[in-house]
Protein backbone atom coordinates (compact mmCIF):
# COMPACT_ATOMS: atom_id res chain seq x y z
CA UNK A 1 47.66 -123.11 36.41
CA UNK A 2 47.35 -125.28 33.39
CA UNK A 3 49.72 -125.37 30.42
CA UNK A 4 49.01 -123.00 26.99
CA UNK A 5 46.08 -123.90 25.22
CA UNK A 6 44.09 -125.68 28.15
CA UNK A 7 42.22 -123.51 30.57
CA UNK A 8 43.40 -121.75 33.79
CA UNK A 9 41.86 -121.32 37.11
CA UNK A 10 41.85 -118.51 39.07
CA UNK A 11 40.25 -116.85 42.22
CA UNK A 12 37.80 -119.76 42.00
CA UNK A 13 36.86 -119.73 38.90
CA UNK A 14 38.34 -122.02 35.29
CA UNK A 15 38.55 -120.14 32.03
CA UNK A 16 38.86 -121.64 28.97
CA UNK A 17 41.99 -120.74 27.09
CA UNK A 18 40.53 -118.67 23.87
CA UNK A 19 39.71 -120.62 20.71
CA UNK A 20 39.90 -116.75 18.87
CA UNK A 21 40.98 -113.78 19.81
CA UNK A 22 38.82 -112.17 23.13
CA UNK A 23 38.51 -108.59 24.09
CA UNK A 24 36.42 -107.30 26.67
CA UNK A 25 35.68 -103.82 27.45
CA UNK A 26 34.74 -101.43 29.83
CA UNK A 27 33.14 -98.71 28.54
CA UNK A 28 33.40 -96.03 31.71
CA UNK A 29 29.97 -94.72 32.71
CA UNK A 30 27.94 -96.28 30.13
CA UNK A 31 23.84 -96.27 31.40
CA UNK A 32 22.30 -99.04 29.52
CA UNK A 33 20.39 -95.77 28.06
CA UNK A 34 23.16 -94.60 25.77
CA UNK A 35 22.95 -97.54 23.57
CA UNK A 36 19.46 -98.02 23.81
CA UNK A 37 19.01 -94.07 22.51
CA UNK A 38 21.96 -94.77 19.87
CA UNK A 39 20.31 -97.90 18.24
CA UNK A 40 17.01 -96.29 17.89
CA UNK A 41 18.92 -93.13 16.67
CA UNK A 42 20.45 -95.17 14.19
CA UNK A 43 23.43 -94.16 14.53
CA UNK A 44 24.62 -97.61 16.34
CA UNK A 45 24.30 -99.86 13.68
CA UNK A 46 26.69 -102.89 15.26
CA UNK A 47 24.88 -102.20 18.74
CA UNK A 48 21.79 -102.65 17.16
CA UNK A 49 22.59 -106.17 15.54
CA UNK A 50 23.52 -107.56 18.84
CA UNK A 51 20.47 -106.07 20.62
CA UNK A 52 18.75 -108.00 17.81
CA UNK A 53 20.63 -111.29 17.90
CA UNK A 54 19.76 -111.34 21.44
CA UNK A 55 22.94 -111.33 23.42
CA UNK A 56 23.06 -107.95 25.76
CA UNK A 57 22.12 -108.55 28.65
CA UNK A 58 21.93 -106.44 31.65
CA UNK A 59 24.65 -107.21 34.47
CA UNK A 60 25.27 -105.50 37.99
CA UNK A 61 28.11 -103.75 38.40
CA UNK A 62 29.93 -103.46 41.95
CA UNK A 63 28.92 -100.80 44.25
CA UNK A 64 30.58 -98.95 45.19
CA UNK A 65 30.05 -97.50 41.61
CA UNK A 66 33.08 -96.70 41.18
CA UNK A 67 35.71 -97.09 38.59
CA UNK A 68 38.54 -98.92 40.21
CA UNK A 69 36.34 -101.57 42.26
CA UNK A 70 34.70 -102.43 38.98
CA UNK A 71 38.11 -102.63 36.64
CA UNK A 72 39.42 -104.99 39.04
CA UNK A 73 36.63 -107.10 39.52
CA UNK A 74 35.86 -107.55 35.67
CA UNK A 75 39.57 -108.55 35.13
CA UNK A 76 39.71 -111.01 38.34
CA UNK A 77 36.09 -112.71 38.23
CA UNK A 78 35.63 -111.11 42.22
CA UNK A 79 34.21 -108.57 44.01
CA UNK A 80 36.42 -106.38 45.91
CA UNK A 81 35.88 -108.30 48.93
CA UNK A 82 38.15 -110.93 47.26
CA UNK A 83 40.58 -108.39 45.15
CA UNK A 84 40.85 -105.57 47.82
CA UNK A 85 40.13 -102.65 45.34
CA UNK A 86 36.57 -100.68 46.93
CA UNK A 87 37.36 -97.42 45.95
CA UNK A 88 39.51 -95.11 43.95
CA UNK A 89 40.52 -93.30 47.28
CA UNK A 90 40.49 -94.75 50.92
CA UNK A 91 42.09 -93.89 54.36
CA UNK A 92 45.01 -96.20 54.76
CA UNK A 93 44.62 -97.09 58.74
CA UNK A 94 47.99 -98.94 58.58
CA UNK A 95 49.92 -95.60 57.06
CA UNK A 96 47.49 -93.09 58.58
CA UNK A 97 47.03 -91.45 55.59
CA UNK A 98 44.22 -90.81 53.02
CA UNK A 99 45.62 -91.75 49.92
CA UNK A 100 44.79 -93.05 46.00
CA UNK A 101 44.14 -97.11 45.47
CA UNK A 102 46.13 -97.12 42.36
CA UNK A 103 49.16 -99.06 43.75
CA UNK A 104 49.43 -102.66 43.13
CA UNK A 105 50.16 -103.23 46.79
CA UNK A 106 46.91 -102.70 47.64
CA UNK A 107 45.58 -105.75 44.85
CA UNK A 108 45.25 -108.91 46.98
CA UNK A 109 44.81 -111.34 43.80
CA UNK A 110 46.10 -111.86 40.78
CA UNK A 111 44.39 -110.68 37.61
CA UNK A 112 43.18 -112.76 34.50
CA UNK A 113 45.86 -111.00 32.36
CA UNK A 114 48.74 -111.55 34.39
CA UNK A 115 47.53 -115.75 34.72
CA UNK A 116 46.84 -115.66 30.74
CA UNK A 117 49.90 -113.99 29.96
CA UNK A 118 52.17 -116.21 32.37
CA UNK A 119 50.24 -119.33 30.74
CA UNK A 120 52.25 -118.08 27.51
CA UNK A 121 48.93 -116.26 26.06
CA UNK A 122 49.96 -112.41 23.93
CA UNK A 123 47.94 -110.04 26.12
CA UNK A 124 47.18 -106.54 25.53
CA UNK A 125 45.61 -103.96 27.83
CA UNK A 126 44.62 -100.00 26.89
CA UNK A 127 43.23 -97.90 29.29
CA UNK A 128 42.62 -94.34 28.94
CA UNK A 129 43.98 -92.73 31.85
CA UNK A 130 46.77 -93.88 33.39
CA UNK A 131 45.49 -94.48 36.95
CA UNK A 132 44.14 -97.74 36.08
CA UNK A 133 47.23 -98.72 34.07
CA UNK A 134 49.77 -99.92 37.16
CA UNK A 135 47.11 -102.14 38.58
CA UNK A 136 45.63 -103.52 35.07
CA UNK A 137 49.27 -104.02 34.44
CA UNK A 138 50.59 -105.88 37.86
CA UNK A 139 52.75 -108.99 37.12
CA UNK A 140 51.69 -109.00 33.37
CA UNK A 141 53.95 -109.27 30.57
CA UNK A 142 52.51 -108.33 27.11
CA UNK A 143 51.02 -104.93 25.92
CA UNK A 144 49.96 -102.45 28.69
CA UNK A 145 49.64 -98.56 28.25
CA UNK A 146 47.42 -95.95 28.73
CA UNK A 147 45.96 -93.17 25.71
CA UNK A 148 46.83 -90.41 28.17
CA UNK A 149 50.76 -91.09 28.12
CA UNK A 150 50.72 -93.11 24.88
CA UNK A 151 53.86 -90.23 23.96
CA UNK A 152 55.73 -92.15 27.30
CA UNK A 153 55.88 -95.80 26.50
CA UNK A 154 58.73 -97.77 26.13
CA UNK A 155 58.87 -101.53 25.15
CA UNK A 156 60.86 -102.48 28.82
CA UNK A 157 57.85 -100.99 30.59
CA UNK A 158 54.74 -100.88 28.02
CA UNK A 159 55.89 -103.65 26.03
CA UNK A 160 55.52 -101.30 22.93
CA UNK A 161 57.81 -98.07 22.22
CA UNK A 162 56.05 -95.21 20.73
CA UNK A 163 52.45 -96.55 21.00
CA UNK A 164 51.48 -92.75 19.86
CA UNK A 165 53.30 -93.50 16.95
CA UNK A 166 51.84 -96.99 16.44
CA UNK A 167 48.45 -95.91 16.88
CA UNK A 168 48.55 -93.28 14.53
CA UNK A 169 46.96 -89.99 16.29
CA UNK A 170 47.89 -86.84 18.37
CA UNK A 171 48.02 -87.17 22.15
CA UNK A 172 44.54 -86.71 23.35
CA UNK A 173 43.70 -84.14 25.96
CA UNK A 174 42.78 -86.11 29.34
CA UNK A 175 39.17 -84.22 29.61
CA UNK A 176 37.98 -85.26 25.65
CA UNK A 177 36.31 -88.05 24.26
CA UNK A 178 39.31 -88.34 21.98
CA UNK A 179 41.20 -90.30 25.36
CA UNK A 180 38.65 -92.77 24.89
CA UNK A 181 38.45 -93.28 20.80
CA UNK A 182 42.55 -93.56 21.21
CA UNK A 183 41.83 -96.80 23.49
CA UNK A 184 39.47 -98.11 20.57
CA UNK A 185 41.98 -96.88 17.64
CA UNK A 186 44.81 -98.62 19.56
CA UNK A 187 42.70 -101.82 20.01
CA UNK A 188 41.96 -101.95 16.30
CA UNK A 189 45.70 -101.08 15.80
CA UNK A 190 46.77 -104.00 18.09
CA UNK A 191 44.19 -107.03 16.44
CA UNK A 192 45.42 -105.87 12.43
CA UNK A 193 48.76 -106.30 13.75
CA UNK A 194 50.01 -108.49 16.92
CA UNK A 195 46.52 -110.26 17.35
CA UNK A 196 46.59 -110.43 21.22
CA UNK A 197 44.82 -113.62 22.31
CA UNK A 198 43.18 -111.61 25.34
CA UNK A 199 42.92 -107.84 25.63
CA UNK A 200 41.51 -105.55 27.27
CA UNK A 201 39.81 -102.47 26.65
CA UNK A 202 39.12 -99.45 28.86
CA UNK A 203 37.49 -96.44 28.63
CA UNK A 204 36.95 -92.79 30.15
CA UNK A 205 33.38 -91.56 31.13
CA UNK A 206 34.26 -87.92 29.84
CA UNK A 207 31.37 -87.21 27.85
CA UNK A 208 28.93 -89.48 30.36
CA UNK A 209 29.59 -86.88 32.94
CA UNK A 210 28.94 -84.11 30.32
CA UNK A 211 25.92 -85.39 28.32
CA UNK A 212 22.39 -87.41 28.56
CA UNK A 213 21.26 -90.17 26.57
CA UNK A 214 20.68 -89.65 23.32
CA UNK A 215 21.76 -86.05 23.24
CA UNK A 216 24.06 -85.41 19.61
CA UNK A 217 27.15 -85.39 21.96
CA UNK A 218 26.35 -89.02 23.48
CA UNK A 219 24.87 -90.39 20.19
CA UNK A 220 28.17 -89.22 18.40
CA UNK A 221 30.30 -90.76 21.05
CA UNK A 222 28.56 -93.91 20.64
CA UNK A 223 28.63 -94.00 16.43
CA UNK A 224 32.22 -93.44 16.93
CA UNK A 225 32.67 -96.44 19.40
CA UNK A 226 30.41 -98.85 17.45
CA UNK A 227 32.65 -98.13 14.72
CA UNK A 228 35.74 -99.28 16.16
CA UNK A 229 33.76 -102.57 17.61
CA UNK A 230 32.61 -103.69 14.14
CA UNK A 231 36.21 -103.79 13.36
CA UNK A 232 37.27 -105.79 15.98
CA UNK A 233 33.97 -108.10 15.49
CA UNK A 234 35.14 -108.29 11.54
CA UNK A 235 38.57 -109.81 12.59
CA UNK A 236 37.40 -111.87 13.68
CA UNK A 237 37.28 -111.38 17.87
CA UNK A 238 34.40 -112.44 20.18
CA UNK A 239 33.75 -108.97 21.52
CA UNK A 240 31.97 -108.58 24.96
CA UNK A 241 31.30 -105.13 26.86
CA UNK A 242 30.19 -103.78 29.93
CA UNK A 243 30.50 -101.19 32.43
CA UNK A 244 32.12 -99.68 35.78
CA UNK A 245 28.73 -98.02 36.09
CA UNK A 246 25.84 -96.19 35.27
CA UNK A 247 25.65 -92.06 35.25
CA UNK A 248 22.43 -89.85 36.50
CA UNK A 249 22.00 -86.38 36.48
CA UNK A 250 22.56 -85.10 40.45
CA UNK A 251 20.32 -81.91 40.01
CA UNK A 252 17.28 -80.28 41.08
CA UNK A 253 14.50 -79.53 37.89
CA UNK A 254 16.57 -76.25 37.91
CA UNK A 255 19.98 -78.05 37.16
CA UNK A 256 21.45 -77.01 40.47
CA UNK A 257 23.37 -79.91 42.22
CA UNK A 258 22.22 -81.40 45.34
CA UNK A 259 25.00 -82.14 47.31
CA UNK A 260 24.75 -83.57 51.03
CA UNK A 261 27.52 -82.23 52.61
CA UNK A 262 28.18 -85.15 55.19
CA UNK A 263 31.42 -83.40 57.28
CA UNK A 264 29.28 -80.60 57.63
CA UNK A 265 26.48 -82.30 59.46
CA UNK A 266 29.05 -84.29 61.38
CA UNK A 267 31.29 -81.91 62.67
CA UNK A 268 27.90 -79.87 63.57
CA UNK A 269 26.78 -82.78 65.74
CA UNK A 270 30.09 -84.20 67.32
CA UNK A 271 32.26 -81.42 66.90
CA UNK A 272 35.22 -80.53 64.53
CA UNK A 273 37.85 -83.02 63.67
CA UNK A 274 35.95 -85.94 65.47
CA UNK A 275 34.27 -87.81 62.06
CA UNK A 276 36.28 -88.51 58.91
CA UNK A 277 34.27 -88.89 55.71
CA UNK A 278 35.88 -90.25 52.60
CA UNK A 279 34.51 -90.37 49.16
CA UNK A 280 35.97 -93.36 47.49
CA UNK A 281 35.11 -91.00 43.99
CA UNK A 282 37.87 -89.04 44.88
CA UNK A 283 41.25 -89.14 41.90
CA UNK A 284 43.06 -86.52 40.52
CA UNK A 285 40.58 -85.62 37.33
CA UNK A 286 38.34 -84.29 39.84
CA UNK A 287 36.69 -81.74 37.11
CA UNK A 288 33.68 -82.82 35.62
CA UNK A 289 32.44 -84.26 38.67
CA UNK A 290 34.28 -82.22 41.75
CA UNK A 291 35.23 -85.18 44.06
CA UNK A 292 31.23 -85.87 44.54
CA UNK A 293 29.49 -89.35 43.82
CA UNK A 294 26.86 -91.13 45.40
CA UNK A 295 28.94 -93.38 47.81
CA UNK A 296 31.26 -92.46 51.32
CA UNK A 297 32.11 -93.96 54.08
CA UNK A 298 32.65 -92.56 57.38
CA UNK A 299 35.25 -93.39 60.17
CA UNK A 300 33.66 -92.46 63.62
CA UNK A 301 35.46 -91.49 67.03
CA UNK A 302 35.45 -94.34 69.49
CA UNK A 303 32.02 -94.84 72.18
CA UNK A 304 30.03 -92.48 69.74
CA UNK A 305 26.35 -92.28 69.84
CA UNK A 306 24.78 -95.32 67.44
CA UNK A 307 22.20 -92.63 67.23
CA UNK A 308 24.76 -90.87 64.23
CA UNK A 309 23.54 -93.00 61.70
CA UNK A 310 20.12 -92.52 61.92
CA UNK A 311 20.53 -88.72 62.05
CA UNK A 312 21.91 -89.57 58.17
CA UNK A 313 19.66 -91.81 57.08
CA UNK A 314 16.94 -88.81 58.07
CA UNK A 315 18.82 -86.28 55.47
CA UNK A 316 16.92 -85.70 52.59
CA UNK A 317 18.42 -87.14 49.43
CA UNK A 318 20.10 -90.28 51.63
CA UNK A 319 18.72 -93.56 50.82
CA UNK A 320 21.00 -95.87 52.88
CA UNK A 321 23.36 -95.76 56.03
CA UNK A 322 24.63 -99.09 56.83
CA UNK A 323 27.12 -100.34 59.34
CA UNK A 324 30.55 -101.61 58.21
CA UNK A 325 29.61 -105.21 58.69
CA UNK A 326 25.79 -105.14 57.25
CA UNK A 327 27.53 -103.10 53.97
CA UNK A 328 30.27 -105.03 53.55
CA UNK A 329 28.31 -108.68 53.23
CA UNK A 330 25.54 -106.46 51.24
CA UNK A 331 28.25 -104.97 48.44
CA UNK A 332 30.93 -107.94 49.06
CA UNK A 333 33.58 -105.38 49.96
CA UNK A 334 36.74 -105.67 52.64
CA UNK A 335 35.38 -104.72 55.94
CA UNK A 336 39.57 -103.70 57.27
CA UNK A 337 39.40 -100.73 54.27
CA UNK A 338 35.65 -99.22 54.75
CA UNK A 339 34.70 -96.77 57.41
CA UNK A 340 32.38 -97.41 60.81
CA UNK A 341 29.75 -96.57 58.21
CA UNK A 342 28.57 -96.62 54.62
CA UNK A 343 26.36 -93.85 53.38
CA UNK A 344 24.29 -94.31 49.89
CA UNK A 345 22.88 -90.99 48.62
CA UNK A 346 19.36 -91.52 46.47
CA UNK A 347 19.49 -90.98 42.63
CA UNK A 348 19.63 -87.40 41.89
CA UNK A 349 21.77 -86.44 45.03
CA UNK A 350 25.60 -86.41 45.72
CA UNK A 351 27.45 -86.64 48.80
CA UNK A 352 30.30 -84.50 49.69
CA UNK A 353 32.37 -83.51 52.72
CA UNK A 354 32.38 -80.09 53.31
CA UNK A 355 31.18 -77.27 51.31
CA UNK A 356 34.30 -75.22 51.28
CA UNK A 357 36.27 -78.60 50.28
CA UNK A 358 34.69 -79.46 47.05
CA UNK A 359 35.54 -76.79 43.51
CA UNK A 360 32.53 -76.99 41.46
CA UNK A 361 34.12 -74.01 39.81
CA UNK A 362 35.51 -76.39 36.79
CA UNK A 363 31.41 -77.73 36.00
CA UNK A 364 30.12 -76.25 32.72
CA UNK A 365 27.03 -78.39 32.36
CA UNK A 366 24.70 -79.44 34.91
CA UNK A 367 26.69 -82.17 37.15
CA UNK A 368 26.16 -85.82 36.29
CA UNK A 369 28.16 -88.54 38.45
CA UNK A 370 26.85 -91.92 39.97
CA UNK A 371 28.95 -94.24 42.98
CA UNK A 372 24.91 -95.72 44.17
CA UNK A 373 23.05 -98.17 43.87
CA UNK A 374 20.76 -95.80 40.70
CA UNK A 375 24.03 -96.82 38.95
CA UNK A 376 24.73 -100.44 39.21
CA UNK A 377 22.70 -101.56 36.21
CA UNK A 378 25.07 -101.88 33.00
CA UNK A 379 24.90 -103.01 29.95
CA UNK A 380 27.04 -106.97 29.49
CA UNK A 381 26.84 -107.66 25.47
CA UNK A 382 28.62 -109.71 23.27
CA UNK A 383 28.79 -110.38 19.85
CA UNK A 384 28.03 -114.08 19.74
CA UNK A 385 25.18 -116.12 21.24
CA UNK A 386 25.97 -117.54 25.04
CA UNK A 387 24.80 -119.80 27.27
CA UNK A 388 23.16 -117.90 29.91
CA UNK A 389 20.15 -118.98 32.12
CA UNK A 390 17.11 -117.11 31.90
CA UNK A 391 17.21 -116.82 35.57
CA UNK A 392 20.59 -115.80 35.93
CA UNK A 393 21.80 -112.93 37.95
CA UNK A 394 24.95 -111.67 36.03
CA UNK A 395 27.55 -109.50 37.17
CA UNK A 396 29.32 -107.06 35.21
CA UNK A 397 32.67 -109.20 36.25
CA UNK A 398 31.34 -112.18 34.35
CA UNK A 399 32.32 -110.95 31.16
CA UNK A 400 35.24 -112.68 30.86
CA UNK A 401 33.44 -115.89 32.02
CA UNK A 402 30.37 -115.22 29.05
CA UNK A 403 33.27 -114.70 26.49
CA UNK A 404 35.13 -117.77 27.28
CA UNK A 405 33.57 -120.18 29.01
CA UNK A 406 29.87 -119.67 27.44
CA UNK A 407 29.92 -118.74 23.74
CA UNK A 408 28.23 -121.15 21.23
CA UNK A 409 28.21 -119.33 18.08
């Protein structure tokens, strides 16, 4: 790693050290929709001059569609095959245990924080809910908290004591869109005031899982964000966003959810206790989407019938079954943390694993979720003009590399 002010290399890849201050964001759930609807609403008017400056882009973010895989790979420059991160939840073989992928142990790279921040860079990182925090966080000194325990920080941990008091508002409630303008309100708070030379910026898709493009809930969500990013633009920081993922409605015309309730079907083929499905959805603010995405993966008993996979891919609302190896070179992910097979549910359809496993009790509008390949398309914008081939296929995990490496103006 090069000294302060050069450029550092990591995970294959040389960043430039930044000649102003650089935040990138990740704005949870965001379909490329939601801004296109707010622009033409009019309600997006900083969106709007970068949509006419023509710099956003649209970028593919990691599937699984997830947000864990895709936090990690936008702050390393990797997929998960590289970083180790495919899923919010997984079945640990080695501790025989399902369990959630929020400890750092389970990171196998560093981060572009941590290597900025040991270079001697200021760093900052908000994230909305605190899952995200410990592995955003791992081996980097600076600014790191989350809006849902901004009343717990301390400076030995956080590096900032009272960052509710800093910031300025009440506690949000963890199922609001009020977690996520707290991220924003605390990035603003940060640039007037300790001018972080990287940070980073991440959101909750609350109100994605709640509410369509270009409804008045989205549109207001969106005048409230593009708010917050003028302000950071107007200080004078090169500004890129991009997403974790997409969101689609998983109903019928009726609004009734269609599930695929993979367990089910397995345990009716091969008998009881013989298949494991886990859906790599699956943390503990399980209610505006009840543990169902688009995306499992499913552990098999040994000698069984290659036949099993076909019987899924025959379900209505399944659009791909893959074997471990064949998914993992297709989505770049570790092949020692996914199951014997991958399932990929179609657009407007969820998986699950058994009926009487998943509460939809907590849904009060139809459900909306994503994890599929319907939601790897996501917005990748920036505020200032890049160098980017016409040809080029970018990533949502190349923001960093845009903001850095490829701004001209």
């Amino acid at each position: 790693m090069s000294a302060k002010g050069t450029s550092i290399t990591l995970n294959g890849r040389t960043y430039r050290w930044p000649e102003r201050p650089v935040v990138v964001v990740c704005v949870d759930g965001c379909e490329p929709d939601y801004i296109t609807r707010a622009v033409a609403a009019g309600v997006a008017p900083w969106f709007g001059d970068v949509v006419a400056a023509q710099t956003s882009h649209l970028a593919d973010a990691v599937v699984p569609t997830f947000t864990n895989p895709n936090n990690l790979s936008i702050v390393t420059g990797v997929p998960p095959a590289v970083h180790g991160i495919c899923g919010n939840y997984f079945w640990d073989r080695d501790a025989d245990a399902e369990v959630m992928m929020n400890d750092p142990k389970y990171l196998r790279c560093g981060t572009l924080l941590a290597a900025f921040a040991q270079a001697g860079a200021s760093v900052a990182v908000v994230t909305a809910k605190d899952k995200l925090r410990r592995l955003l966080g791992h081996e980097m000194s600076g600014i790191c908290f989350s809006s849902e325990k901004a009343d717990q920080t301390t400076k030995a941990e956080h590096g900032l004591d009272d960052a509710l008091g800093f910031v300025g508002l009440p506690l949000p409630d963890v199922y609001s869109a009020a977690l996520s303008e707290f991220v924003f309100a605390a990035g603003v708070k940060l640039m007037e005031s300790v001018r972080p030379d990287v940070m980073y910026l991440s959101t909750t898709d609350y109100v994605q899982h709640k509410h369509a493009p270009g409804t008045p809930e989205a549109n207001a969500f969106y005048r409230m964000m593009d708010g917050y990013l003028a302000r950071l633009a107007a200080l004078g920081a090169t500004v890129a966003l991009t997403a974790d993922h997409g969101m689609n409605a998983k109903t019928d015309a009726a609004g009734a959810p269609k599930i695929v309730y993979l367990q089910d079907h397995l345990d009716a083929w091969l008998g009881a206790g013989q298949t494991r499905v886990i859906l790599p959805i699956t943390d503990p603010y399980v209610v505006h989407h009840g543990a169902l995405g688009s995306f499992a993966t499913v552990y098999l008993p040994a000698g069984a019938d290659a036949g099993v996979g076909k019987r899924l891919a025959e379900l209505p609302g399944i659009e791909a079954v893959l074997e471990r190896a064949e998914a993992c070179r297709r989505f770049e992910l570790p092949p020692d943390r996914m199951g014997d097979l991958v399932v990929v549910s179609e657009r407007h359809t969820v998986v699950g694993t058994a009926a009487a496993k998943h509460d939809l009790s907590g849904l009060d509008a139809p459900l909306r979720s994503h994890g599929g390949l319907s939601e790897q398309r996501v917005p990748l914008l920036l505020n200032r003009r890049t160098r980017v081939p016409a040809d080029a296929r970018l990533r949502n995990f190349d923001a960093f590399d845009l903001a850095l490496n490829r701004v001209i103006a």
